[in-house]
Protein backbone atom coordinates (compact mmCIF):
# COMPACT_ATOMS: atom_id res chain seq x y z
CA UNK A 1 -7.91 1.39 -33.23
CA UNK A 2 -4.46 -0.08 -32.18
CA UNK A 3 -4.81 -3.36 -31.54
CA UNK A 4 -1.69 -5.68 -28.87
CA UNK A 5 -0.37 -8.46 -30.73
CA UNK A 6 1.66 -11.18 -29.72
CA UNK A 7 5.56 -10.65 -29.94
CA UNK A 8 5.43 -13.37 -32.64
CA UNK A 9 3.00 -11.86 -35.48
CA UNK A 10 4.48 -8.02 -34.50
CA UNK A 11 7.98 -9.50 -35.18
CA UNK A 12 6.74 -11.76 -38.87
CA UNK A 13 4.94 -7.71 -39.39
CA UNK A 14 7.27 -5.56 -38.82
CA UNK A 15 8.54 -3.41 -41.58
CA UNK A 16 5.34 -4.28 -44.11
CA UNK A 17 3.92 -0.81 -44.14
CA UNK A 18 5.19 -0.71 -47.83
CA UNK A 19 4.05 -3.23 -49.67
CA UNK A 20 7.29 -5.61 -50.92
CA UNK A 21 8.58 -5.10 -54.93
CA UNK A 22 6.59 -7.32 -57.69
CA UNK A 23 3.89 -8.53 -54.54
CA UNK A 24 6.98 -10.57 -53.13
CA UNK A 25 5.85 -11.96 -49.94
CA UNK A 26 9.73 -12.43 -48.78
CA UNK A 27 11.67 -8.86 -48.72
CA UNK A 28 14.26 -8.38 -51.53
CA UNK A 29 17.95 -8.63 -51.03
CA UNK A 30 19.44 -5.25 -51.88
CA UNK A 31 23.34 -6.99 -52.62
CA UNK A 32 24.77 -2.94 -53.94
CA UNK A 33 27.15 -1.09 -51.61
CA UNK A 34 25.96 2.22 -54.03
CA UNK A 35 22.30 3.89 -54.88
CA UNK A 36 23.18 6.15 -57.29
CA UNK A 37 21.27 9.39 -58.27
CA UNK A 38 19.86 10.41 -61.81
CA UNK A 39 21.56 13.60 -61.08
CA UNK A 40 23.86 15.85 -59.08
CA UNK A 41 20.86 18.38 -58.79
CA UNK A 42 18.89 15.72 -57.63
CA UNK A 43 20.85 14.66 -54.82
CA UNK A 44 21.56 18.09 -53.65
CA UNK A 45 18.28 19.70 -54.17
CA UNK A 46 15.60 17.03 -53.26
CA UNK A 47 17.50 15.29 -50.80
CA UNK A 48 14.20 13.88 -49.07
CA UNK A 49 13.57 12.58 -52.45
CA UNK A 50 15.87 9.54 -52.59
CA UNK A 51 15.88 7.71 -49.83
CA UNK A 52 18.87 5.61 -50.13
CA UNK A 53 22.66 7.05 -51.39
CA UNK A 54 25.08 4.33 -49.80
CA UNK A 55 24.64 0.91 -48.11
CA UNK A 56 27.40 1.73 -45.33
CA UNK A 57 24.87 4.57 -44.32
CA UNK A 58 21.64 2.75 -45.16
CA UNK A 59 20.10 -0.38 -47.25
CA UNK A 60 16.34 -1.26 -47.38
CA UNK A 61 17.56 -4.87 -46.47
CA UNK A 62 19.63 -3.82 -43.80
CA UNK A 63 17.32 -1.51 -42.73
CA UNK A 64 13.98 -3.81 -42.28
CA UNK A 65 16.82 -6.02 -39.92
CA UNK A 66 17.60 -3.38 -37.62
CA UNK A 67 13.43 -2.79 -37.49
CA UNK A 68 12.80 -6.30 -36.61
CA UNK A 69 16.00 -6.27 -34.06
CA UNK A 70 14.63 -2.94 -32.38
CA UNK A 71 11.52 -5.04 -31.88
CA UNK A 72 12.43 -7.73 -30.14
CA UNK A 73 15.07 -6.01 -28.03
CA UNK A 74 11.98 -2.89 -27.08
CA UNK A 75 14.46 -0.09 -28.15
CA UNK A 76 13.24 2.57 -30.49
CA UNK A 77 16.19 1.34 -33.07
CA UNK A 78 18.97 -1.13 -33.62
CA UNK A 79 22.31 -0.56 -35.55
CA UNK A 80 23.48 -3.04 -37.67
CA UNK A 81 27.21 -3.22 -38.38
CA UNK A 82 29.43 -5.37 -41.08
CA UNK A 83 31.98 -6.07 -38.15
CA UNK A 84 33.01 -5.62 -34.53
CA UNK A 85 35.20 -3.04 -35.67
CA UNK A 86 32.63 -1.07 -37.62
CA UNK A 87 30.49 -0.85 -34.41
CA UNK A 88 33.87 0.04 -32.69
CA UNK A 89 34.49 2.88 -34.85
CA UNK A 90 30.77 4.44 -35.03
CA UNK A 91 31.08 4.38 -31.22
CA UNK A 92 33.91 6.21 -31.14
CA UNK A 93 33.61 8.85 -33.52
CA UNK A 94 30.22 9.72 -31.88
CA UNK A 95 30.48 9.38 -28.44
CA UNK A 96 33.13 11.02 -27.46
CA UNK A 97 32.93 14.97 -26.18
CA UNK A 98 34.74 17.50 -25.69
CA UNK A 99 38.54 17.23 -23.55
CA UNK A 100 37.84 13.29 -23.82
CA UNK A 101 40.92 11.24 -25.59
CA UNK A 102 40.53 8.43 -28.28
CA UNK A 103 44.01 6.53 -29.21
CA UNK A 104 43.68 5.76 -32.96
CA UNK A 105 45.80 4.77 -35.73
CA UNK A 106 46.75 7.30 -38.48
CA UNK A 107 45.74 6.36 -41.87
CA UNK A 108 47.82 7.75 -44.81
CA UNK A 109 46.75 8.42 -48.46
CA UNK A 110 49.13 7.89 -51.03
CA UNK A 111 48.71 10.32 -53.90
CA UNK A 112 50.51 9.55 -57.40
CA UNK A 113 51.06 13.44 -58.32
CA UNK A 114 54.55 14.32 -57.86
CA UNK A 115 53.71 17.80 -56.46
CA UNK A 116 52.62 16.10 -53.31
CA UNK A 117 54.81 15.70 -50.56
CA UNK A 118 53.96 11.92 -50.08
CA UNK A 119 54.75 11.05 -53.73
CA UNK A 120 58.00 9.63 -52.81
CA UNK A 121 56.83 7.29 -50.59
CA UNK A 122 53.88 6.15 -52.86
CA UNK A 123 56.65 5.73 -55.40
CA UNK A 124 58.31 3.41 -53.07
CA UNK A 125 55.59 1.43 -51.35
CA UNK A 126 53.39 0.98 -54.35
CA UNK A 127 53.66 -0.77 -58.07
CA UNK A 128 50.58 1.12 -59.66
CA UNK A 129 47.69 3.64 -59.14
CA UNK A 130 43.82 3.24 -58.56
CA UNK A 131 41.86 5.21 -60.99
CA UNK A 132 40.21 7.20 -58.30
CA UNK A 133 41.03 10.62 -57.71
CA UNK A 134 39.90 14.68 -57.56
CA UNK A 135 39.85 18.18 -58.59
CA UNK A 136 39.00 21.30 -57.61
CA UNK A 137 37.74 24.33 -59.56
CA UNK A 138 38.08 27.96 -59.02
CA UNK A 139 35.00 29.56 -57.52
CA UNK A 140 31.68 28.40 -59.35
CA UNK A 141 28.01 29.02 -59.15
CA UNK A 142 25.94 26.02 -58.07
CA UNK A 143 24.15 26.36 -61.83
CA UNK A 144 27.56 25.38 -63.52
CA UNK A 145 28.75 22.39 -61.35
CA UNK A 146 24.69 21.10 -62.00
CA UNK A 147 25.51 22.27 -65.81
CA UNK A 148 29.02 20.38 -65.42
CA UNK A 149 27.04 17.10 -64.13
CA UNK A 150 24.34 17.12 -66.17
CA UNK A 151 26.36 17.51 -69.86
CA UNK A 152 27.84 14.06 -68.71
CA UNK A 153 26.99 10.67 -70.40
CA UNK A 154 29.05 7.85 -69.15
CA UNK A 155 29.29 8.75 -65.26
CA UNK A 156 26.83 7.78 -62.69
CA UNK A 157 26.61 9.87 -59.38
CA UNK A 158 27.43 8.54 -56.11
CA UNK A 159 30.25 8.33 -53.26
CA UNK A 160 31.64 4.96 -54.14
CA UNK A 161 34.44 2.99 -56.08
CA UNK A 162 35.70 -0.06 -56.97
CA UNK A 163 32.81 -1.13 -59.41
CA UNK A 164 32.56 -1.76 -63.06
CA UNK A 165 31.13 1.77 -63.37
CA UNK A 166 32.30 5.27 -63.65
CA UNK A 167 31.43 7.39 -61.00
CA UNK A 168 31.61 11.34 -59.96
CA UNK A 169 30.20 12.89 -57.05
CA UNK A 170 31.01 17.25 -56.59
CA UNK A 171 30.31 19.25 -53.51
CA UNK A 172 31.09 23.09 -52.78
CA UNK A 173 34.12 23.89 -50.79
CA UNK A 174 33.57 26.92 -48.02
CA UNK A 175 31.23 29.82 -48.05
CA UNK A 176 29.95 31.22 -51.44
CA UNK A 177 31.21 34.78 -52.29
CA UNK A 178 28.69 38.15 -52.69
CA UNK A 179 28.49 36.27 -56.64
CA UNK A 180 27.31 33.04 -54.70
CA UNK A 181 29.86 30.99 -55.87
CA UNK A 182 32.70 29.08 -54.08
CA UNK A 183 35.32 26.46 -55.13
CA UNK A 184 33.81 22.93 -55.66
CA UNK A 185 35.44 19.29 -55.26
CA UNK A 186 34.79 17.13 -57.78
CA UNK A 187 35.73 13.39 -57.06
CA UNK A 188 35.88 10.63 -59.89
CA UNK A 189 36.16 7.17 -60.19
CA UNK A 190 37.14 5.72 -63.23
CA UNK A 191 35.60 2.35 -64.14
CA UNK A 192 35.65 -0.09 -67.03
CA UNK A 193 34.93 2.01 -70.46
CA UNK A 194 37.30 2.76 -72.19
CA UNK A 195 39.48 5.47 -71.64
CA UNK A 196 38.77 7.48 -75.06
CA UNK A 197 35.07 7.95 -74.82
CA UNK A 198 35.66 8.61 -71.15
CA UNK A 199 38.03 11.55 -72.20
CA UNK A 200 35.49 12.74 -74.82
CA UNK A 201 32.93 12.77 -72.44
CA UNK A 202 34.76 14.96 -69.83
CA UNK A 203 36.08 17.39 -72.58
CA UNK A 204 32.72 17.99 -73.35
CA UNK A 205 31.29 18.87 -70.14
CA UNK A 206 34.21 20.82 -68.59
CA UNK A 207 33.50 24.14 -70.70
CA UNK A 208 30.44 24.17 -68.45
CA UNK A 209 33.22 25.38 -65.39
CA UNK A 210 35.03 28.08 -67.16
CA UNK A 211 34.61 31.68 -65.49
């Protein structure tokens, strides 16, 4: 049987259906932007799985805020944003429908290979490179990006960068052919080991792509 309770004990209650790490009677401070997975497959295939992938999307700190916010306010959920502008932008890129307008300002990569077209300007505007960039394959099954992934040692799999850690997160590009495969994206960032055993571990995963 449900029982009313007072604003104040529903509010110093919410978001204690699940019992607090180590019987901590204060919730945890999640301070990681990333949650990364123990595998490609796993964050593809079992999606419902892991619950959290990045903090800008969701944290279990952040999360048992908005709960507690939702509460007092007697909406069915609250959004929590780092900044103005972050609630700004979310507005913006979801409310919006079709024939409305949105002025916005255009945001430019600058890539370091001189094939592209904006290499010249990265050359001027910029003293150095980031160590985070892409490639794409030719079209793959599923089983050999997973294969690629999983013959890895050193990388960790997530959508971040900027850490001390290396990181690589793939995803298929278009519509698989009558073979059911399709070009994939893989993305890397390239943290703090060094650059050798980094190499070595690549070389000896990439075989898993070939045709």
């Amino acid at each position: 049987m449900h029982e009313e309770r007072h604003l104040e004990t529903a509010f110093q209650h919410c978001g204690e259906a699940e019992p607090f790490p180590f019987g901590a009677v204060a919730p945890p401070i999640y301070q990681t932007s990333l949650f990364a997975s123990e595998s490609l497959r796993q964050r593809y295939d079992h999606r419902g799985s892991q619950r959290y992938h990045y903090s800008r999307v969701s944290n279990p700190t952040l999360e048992l805020a908005e709960q507690k916010l939702a509460l007092l306010e007697g909406t069915e959920r609250a959004l929590c944003f780092a900044s103005g502008m972050g609630a700004i932008s979310s507005a913006i890129l979801t409310l919006p429908g079709t024939g409305d307008h949105v002025i916005c300002v255009e945001k430019v990569n600058h890539p370091d290979l001189p094939s592209h077209p904006q290499h010249p300007l990265a050359q001027r505007q910029m003293r150095g490179y980031g160590s985070l960039f892409s490639f794409e394959t030719h079209p793959i099954s599923a089983e050999q990006a997973y294969a690629f992934t999983d013959a890895l040692s050193l990388f960790r799999f997530g959508p971040s960068w900027g850490g001390y850690e290396s990181l690589l997160l793939g995803w298929q590009q278009g519509e698989v052919d009558e073979h059911g495969r399709a070009p994939w994206l893989f993305r890397i960032y390239i943290g703090l080991e060094h650059p050798d055993d980094l190499i070595r571990d690549l070389a000896r995963a990439l075989p898993s792509l070939k045709p």
